[in-house]
PDB file of N, CA and C in Angstrom:
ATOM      1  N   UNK A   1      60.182 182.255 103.141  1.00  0.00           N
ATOM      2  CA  UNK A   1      61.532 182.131 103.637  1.00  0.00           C
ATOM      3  C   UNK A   1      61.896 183.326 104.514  1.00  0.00           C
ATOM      4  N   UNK A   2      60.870 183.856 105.079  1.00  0.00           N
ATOM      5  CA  UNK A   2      61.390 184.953 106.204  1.00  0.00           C
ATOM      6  C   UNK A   2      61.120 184.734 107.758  1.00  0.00           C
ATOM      7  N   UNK A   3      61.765 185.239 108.385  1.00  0.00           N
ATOM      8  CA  UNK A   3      61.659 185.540 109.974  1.00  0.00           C
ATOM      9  C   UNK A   3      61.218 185.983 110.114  1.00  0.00           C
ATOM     10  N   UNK A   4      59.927 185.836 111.137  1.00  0.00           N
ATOM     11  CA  UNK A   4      59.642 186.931 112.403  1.00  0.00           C
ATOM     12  C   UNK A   4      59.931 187.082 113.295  1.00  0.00           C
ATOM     13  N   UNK A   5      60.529 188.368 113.379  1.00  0.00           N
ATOM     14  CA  UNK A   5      61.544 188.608 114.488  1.00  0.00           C
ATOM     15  C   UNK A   5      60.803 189.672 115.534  1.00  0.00           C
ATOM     16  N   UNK A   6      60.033 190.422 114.818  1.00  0.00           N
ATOM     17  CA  UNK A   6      59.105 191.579 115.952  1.00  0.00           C
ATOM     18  C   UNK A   6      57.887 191.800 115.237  1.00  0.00           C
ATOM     19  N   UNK A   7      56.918 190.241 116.274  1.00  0.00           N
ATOM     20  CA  UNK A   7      55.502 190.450 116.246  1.00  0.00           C
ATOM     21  C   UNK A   7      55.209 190.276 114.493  1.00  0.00           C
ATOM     22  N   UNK A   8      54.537 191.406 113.663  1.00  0.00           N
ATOM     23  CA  UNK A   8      54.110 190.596 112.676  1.00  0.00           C
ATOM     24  C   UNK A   8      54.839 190.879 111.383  1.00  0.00           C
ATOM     25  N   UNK A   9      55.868 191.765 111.643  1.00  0.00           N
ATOM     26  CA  UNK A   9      56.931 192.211 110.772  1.00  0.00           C
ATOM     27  C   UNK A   9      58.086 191.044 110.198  1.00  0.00           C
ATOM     28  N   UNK A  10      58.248 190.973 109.286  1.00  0.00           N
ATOM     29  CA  UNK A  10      58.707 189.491 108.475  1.00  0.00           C
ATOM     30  C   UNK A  10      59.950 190.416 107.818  1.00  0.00           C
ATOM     31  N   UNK A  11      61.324 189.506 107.927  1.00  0.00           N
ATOM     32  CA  UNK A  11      62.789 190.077 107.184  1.00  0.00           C
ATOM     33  C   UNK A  11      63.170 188.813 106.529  1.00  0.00           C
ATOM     34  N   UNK A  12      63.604 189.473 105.605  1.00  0.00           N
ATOM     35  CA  UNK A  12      63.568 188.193 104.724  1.00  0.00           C
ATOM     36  C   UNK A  12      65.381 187.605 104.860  1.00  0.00           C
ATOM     37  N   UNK A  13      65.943 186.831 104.774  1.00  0.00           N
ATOM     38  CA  UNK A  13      67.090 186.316 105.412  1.00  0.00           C
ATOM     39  C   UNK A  13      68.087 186.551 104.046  1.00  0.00           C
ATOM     40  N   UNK A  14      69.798 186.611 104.156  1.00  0.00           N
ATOM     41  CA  UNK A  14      70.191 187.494 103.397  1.00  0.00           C
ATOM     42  C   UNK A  14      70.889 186.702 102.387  1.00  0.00           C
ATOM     43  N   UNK A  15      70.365 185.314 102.569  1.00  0.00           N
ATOM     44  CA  UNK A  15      71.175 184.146 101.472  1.00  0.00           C
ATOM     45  C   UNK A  15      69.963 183.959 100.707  1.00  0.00           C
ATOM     46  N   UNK A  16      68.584 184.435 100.863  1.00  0.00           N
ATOM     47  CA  UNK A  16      67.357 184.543 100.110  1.00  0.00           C
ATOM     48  C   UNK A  16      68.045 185.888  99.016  1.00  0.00           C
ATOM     49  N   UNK A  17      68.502 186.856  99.827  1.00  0.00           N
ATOM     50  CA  UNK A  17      68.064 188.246  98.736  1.00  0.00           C
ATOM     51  C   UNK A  17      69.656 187.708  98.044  1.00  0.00           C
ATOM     52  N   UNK A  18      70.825 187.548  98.094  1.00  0.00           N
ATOM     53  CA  UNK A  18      71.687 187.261  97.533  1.00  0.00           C
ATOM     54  C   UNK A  18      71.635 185.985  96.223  1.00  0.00           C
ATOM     55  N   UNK A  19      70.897 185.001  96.378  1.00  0.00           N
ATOM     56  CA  UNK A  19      70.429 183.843  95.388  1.00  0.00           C
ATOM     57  C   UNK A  19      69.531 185.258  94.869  1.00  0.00           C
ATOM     58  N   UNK A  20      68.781 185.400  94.883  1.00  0.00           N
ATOM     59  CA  UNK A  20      67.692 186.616  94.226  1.00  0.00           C
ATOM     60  C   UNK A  20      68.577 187.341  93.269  1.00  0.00           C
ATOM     61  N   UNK A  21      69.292 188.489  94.156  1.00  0.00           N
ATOM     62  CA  UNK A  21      69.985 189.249  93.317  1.00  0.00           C
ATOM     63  C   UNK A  21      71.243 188.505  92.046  1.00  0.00           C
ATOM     64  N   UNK A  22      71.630 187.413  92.492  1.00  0.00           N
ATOM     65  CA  UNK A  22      72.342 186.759  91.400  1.00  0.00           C
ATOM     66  C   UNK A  22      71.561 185.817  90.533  1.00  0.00           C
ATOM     67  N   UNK A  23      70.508 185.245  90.569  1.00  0.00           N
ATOM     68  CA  UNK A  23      69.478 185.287  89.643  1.00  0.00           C
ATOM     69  C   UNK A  23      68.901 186.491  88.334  1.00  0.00           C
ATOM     70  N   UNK A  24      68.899 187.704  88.903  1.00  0.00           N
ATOM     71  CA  UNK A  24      68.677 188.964  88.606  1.00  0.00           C
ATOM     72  C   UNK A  24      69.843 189.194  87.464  1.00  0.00           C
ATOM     73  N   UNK A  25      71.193 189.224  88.448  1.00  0.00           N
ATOM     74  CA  UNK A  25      71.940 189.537  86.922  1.00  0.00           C
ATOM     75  C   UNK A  25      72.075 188.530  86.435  1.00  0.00           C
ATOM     76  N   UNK A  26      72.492 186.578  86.457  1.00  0.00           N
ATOM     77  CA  UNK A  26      72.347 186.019  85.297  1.00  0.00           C
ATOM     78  C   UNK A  26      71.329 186.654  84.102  1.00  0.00           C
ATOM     79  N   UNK A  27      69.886 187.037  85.085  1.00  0.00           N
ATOM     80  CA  UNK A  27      68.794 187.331  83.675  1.00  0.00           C
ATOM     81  C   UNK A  27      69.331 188.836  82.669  1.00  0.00           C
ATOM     82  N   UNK A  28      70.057 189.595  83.358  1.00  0.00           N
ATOM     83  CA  UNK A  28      70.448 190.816  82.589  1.00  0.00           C
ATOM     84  C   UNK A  28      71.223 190.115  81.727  1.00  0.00           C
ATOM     85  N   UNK A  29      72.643 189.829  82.040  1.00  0.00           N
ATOM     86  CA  UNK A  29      73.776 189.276  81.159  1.00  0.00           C
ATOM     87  C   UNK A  29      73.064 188.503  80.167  1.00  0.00           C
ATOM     88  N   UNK A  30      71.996 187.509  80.159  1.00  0.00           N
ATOM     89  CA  UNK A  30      71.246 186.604  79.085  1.00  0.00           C
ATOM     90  C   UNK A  30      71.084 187.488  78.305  1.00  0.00           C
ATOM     91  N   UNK A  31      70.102 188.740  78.929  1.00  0.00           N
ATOM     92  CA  UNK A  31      69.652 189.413  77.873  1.00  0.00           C
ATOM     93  C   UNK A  31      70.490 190.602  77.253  1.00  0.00           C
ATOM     94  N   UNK A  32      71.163 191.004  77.738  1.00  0.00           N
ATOM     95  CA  UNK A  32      72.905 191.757  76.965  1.00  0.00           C
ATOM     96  C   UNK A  32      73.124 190.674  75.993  1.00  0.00           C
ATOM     97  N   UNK A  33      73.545 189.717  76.032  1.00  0.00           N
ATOM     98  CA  UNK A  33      73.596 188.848  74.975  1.00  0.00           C
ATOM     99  C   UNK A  33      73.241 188.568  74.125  1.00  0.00           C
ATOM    100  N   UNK A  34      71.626 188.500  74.276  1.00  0.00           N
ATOM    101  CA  UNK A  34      70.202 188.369  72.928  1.00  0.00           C
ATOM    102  C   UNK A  34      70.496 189.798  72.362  1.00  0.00           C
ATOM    103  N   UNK A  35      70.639 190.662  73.331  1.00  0.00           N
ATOM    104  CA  UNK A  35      70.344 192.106  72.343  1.00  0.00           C
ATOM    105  C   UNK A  35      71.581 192.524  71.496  1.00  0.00           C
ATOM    106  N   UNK A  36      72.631 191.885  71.806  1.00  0.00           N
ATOM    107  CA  UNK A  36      73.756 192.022  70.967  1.00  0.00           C
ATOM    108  C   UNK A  36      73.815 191.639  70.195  1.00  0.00           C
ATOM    109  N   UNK A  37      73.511 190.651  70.176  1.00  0.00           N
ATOM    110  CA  UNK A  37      73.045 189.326  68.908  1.00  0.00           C
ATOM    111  C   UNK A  37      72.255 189.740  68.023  1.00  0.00           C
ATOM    112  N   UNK A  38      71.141 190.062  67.958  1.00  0.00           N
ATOM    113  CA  UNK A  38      70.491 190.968  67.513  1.00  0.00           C
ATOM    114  C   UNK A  38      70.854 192.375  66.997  1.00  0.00           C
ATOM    115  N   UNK A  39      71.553 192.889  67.437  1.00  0.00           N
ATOM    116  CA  UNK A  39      72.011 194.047  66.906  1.00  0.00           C
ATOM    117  C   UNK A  39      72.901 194.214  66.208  1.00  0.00           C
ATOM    118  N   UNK A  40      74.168 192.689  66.313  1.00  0.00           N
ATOM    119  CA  UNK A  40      74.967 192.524  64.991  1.00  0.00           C
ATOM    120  C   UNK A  40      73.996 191.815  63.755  1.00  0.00           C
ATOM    121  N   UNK A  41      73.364 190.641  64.145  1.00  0.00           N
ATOM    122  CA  UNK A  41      72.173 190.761  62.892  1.00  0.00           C
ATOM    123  C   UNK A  41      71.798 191.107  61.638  1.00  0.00           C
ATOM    124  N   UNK A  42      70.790 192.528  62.507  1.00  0.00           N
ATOM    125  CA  UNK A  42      70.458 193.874  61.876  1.00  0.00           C
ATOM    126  C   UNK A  42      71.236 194.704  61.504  1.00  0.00           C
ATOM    127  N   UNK A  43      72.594 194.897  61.931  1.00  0.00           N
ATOM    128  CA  UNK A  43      73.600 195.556  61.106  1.00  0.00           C
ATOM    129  C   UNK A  43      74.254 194.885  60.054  1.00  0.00           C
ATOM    130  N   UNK A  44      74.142 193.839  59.934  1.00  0.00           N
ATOM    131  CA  UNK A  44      74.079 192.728  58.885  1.00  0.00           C
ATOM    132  C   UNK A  44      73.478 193.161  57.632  1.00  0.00           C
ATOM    133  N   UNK A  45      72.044 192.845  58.598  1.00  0.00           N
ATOM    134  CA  UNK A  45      71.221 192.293  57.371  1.00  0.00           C
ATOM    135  C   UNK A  45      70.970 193.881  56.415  1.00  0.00           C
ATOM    136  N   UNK A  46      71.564 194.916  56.924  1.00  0.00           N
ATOM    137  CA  UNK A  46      71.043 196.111  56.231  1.00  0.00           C
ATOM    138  C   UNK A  46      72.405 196.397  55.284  1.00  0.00           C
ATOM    139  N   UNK A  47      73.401 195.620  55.191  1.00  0.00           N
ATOM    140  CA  UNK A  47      74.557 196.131  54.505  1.00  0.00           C
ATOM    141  C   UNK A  47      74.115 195.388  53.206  1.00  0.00           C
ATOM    142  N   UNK A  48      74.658 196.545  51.618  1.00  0.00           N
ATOM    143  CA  UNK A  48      74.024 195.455  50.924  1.00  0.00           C
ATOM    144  C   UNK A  48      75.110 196.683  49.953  1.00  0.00           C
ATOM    145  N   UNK A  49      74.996 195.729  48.379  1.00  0.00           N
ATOM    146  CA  UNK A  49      76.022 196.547  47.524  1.00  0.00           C
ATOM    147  C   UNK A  49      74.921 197.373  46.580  1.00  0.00           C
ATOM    148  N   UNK A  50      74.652 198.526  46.910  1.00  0.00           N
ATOM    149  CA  UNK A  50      73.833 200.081  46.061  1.00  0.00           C
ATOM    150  C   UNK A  50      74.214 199.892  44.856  1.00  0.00           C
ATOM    151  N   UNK A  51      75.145 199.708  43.810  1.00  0.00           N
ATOM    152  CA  UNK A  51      75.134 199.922  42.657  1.00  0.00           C
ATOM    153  C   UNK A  51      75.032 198.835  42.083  1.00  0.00           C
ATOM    154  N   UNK A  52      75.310 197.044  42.531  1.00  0.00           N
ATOM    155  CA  UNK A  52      74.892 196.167  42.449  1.00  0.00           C
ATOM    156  C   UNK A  52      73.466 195.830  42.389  1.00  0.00           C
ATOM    157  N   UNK A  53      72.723 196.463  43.350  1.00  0.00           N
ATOM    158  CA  UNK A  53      71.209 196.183  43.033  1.00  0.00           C
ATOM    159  C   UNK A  53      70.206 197.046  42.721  1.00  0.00           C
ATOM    160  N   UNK A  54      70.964 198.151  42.391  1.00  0.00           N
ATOM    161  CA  UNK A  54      70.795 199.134  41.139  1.00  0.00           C
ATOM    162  C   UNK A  54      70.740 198.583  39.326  1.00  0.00           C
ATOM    163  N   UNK A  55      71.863 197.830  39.429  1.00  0.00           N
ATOM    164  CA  UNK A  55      71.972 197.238  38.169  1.00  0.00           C
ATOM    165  C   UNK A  55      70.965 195.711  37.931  1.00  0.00           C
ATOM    166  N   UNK A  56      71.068 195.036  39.411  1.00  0.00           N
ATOM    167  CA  UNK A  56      69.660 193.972  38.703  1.00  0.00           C
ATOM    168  C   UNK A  56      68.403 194.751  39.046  1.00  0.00           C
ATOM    169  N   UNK A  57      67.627 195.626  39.340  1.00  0.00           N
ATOM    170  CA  UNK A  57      66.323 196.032  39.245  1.00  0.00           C
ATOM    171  C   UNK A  57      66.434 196.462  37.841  1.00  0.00           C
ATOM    172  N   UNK A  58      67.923 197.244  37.321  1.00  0.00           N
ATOM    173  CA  UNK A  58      67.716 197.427  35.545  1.00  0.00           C
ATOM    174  C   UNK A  58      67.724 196.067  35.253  1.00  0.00           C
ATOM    175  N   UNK A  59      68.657 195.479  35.169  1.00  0.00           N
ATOM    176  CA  UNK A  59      67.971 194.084  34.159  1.00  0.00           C
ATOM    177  C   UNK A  59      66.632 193.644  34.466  1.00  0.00           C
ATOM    178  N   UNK A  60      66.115 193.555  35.666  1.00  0.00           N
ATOM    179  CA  UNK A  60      64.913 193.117  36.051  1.00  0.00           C
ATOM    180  C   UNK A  60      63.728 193.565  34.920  1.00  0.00           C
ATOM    181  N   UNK A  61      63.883 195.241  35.110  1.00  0.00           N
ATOM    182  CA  UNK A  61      62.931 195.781  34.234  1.00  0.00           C
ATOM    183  C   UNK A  61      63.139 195.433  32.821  1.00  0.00           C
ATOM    184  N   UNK A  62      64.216 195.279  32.081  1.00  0.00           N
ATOM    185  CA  UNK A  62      64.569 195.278  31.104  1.00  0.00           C
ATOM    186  C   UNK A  62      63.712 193.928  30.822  1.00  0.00           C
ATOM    187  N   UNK A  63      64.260 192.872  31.182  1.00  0.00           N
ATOM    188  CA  UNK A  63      63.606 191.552  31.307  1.00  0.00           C
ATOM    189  C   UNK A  63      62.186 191.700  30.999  1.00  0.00           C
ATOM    190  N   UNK A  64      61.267 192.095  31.734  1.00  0.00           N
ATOM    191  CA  UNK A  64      59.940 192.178  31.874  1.00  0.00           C
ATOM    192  C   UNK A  64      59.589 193.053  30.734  1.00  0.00           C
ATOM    193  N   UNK A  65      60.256 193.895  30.303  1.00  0.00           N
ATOM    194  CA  UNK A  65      59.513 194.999  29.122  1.00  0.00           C
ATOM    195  C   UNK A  65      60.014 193.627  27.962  1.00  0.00           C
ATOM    196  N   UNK A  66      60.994 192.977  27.393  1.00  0.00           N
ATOM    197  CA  UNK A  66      60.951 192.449  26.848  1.00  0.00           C
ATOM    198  C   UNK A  66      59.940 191.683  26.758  1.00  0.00           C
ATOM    199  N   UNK A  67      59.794 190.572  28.305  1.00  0.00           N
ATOM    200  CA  UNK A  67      58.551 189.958  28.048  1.00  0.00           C
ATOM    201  C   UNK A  67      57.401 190.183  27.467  1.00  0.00           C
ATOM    202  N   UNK A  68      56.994 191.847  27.836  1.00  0.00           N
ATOM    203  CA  UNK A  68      55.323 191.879  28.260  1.00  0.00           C
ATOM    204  C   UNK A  68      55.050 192.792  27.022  1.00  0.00           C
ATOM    205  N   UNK A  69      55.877 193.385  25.857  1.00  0.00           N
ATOM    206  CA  UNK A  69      56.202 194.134  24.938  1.00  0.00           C
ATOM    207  C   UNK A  69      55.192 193.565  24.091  1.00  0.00           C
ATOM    208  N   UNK A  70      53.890 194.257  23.293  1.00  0.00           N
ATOM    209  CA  UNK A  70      53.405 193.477  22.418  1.00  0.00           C
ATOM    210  C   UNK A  70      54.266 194.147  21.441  1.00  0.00           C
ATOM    211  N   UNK A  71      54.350 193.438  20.283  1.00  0.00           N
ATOM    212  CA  UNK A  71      54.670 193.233  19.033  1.00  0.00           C
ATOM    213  C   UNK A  71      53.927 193.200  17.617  1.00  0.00           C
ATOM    214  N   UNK A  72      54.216 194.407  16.683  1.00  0.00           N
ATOM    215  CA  UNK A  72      53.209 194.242  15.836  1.00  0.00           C
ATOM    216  C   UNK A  72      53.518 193.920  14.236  1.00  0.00           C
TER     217      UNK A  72
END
């Protein structure tokens, strides 16, 4: 999609680089989007209640020593 305008030198025409460059940022803005998305997520998925799952790993264990406890 370019002109030659002098001999073997080729310019590329400016409704080519404009479709281009707005191609370009649709693809940024997509990906601002994914990475946001992603980054509420992971701030998600890391919130969690500390003394809540403090207390089932104790029952957990508790559980299992009961189980596995021989008895004499």
């Amino acid at each position: 999609m370019c002109k030659s305008f002098v001999g073997r030198y080729s310019f590329p025409r400016l409704y080519d680089m404009d479709l281009a460059l707005a191609e370009v940022r649709a693809q940024q803005k997509r990906q601002a989007k994914i990475t946001a998305a992603q980054s509420v997520t992971l701030a998600d998925r890391y919130e969690y209640d500390k003394e809540n799952s403090k207390q089932r790993v104790r029952e957990i264990i508790n559980s299992l020593q009961k189980q596995y406890t021989i008895n004499k």
